[in-house]
Protein backbone atom coordinates (compact mmCIF):
# COMPACT_ATOMS: atom_id res chain seq x y z
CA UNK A 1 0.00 0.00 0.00
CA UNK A 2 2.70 2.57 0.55
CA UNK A 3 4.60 1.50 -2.43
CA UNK A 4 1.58 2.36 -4.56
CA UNK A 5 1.13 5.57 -2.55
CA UNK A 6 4.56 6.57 -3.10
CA UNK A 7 4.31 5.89 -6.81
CA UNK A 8 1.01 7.92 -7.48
CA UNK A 9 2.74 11.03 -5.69
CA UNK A 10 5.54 11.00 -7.37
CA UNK A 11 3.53 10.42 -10.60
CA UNK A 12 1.30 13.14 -9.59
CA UNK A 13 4.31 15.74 -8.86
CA UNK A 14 6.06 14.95 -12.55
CA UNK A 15 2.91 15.39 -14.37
CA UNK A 16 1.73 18.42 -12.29
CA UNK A 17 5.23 20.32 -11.65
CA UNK A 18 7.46 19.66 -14.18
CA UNK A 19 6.44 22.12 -16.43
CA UNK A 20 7.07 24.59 -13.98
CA UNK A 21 10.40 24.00 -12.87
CA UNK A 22 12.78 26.90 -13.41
CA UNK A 23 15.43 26.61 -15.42
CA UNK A 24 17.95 27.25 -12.98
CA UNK A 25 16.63 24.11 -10.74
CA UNK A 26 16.85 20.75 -11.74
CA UNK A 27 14.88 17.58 -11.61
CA UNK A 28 15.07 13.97 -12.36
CA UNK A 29 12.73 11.06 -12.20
CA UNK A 30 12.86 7.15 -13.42
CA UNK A 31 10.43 4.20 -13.25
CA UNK A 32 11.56 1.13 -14.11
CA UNK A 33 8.98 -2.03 -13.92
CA UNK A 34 10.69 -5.42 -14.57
CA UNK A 35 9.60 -9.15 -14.09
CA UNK A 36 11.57 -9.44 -10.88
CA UNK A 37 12.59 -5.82 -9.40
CA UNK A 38 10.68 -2.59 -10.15
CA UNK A 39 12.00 0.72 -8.56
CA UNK A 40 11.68 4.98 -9.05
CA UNK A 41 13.74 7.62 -8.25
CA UNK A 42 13.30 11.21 -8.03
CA UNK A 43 16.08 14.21 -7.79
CA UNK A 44 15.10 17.53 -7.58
CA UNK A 45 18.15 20.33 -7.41
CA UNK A 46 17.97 23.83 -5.95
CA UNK A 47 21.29 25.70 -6.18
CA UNK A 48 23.64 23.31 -4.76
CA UNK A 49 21.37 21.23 -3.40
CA UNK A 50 20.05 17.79 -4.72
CA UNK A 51 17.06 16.14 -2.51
CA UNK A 52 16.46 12.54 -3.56
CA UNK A 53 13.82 10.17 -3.47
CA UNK A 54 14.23 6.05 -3.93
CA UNK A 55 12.31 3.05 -3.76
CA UNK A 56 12.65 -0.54 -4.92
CA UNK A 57 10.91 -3.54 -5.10
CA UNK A 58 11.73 -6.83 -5.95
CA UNK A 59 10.46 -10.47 -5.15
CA UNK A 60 12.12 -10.83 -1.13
CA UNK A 61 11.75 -7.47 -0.36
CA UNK A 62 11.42 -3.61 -0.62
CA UNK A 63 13.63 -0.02 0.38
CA UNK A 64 12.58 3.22 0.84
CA UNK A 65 15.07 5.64 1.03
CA UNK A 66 15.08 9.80 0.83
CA UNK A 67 18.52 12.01 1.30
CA UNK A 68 19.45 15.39 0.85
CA UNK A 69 23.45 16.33 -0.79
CA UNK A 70 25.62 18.96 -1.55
CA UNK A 71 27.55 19.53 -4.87
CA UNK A 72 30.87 20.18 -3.49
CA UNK A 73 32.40 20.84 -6.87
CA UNK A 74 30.07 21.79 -10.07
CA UNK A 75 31.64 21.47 -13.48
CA UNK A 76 33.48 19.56 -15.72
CA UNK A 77 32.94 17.13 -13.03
CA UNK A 78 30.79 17.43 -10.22
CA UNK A 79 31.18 15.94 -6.80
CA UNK A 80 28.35 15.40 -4.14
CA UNK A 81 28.41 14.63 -0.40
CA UNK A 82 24.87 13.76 1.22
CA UNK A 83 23.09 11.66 4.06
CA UNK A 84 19.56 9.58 4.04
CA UNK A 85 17.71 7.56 5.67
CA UNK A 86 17.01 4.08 4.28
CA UNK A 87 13.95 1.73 5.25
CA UNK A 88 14.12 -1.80 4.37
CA UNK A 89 13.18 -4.91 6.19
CA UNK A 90 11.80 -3.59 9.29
CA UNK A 91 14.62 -1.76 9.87
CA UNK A 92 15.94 2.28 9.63
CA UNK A 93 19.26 3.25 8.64
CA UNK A 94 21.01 5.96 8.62
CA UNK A 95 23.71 6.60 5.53
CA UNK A 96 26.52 9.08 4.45
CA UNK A 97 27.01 9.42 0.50
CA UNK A 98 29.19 10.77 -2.46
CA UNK A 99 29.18 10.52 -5.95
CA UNK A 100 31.03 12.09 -8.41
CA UNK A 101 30.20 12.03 -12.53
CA UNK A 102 31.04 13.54 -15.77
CA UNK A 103 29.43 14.45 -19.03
CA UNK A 104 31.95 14.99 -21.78
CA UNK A 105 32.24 14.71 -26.03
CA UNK A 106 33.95 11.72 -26.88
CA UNK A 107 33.77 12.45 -30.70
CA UNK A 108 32.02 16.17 -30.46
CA UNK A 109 32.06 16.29 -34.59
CA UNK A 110 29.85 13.26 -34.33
CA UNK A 111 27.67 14.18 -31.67
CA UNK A 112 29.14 11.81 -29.31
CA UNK A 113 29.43 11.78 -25.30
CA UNK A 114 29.83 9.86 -22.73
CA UNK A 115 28.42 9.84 -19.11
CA UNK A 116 30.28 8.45 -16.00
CA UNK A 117 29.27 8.34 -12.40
CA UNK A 118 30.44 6.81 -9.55
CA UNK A 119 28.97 6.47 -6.22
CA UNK A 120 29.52 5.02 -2.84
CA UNK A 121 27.24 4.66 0.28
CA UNK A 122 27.99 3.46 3.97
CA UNK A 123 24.63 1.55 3.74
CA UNK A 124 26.10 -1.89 3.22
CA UNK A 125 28.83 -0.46 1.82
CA UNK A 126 26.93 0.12 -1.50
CA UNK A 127 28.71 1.28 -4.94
CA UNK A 128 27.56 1.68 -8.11
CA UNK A 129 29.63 2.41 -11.00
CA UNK A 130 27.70 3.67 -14.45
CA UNK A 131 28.91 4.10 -18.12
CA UNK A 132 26.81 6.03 -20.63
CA UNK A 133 27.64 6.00 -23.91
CA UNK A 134 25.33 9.02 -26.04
CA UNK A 135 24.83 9.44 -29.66
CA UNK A 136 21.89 11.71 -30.72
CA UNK A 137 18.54 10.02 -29.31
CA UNK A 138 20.53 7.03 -28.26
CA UNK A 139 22.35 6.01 -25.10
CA UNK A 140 23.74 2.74 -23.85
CA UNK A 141 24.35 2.16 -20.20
CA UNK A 142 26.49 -0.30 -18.87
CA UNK A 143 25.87 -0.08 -14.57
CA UNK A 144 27.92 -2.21 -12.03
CA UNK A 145 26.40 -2.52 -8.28
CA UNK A 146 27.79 -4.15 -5.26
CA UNK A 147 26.81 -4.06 -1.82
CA UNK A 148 27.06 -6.87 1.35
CA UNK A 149 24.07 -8.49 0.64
CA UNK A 150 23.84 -8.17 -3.77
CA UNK A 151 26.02 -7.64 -6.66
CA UNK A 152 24.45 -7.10 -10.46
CA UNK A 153 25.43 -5.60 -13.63
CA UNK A 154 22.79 -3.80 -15.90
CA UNK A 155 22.75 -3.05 -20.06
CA UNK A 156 20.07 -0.38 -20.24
CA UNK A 157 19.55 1.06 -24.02
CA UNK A 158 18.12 4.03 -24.03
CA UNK A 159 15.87 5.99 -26.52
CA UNK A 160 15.58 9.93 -26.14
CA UNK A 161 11.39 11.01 -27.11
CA UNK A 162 12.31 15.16 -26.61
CA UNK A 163 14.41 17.13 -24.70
CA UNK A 164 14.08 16.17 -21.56
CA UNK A 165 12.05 12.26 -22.12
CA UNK A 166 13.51 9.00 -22.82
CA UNK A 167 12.43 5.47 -22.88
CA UNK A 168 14.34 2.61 -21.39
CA UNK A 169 14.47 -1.06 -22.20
CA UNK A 170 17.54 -2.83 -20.17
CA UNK A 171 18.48 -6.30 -19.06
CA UNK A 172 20.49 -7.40 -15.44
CA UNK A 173 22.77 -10.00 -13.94
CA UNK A 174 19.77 -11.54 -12.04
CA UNK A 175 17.42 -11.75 -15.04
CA UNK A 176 15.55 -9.12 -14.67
CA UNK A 177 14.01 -7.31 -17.68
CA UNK A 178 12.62 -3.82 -17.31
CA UNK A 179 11.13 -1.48 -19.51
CA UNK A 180 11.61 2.35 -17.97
CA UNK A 181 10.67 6.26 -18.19
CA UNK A 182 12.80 8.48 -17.85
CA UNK A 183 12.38 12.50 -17.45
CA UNK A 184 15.58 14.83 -16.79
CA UNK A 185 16.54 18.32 -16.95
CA UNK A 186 19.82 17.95 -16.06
């Protein structure tokens, strides 16, 4: 019941707010709905502040988590340090965060980039490592995570509708397949 709950308010907020977000703030939100896992997230950035919002699903269990970070360094490459609180399996966690990622041309003649990002968590010692690969309306990702209790590597091909839209259709380790939205105004 609060999975759904959390779904149709997130829902609701893309649908009602993102065509009012300034420019100058930020937001990010992905559903992905497989045969074994499902999961969203949601980012919003103000200034130098990124507020998150996760939650995943899959056949053993469930995790919500929410966190609030601090771009350290914007850029070229941007670093973030953050804390959240994490609720899975009867239990609440406290967590300390960073990431760091890139978006740079590869070939800029041919209108290609590529997207790295790299984060770590003290939950479990999480880590997640992510490769992007962009060409036009196309984008390959190639994600690595590893924790104590799971490890699983994702290919996610991606498929840009506008500016700010995408589709996803991607494949893991554990044999999930998931088809995924995607909006960003990063």
């Amino acid at each position: 019941m609060i999975r759904k709950i959390l779904i149709l308010i997130t829902l609701s907020n893309v649908l009602l707010f993102s065509s009012e977000l300034k420019k100058e703030n930020k937001y990010f939100f992905q559903i992905d709905i497989g045969n074994k896992e499902n999961s969203f997230v949601s980012s919003y950035k103000k200034e130098d502040i990124l507020y998150d919002l996760a939650y995943s699903y899959w056949k053993t269990g469930e995790k919500y988590s929410i966190g609030i970070n601090k771009y350290l360094m914007e850029g070229k490459y941007n670093l973030l340090l953050g804390s959240g609180i994490s609720y899975k399996k009867n239990q609440i966690k406290l967590n300390m965060k960073t990431s760091i990622d890139t978006y740079q041309p590869l070939i800029k003649e041919k209108n290609l980039y590529y997207y790295l990002r790299g984060e770590y968590s003290t939950e479990e010692k999480e880590y997640q490592l992510l490769s992007r690969i962009i060409q036009d309306k196309i984008a390959l990702d190639l994600v690595y995570q590893k924790s104590e209790t799971y490890k699983k590597k994702s290919m996610i091909f991606n498929y840009k509708l506008d500016d700010i839209k995408s589709m996803r259709l991607g494949i893991d380790s554990k044999k999930n397949v998931f088809i995924g939205f995607t909006i960003n105004t990063f």
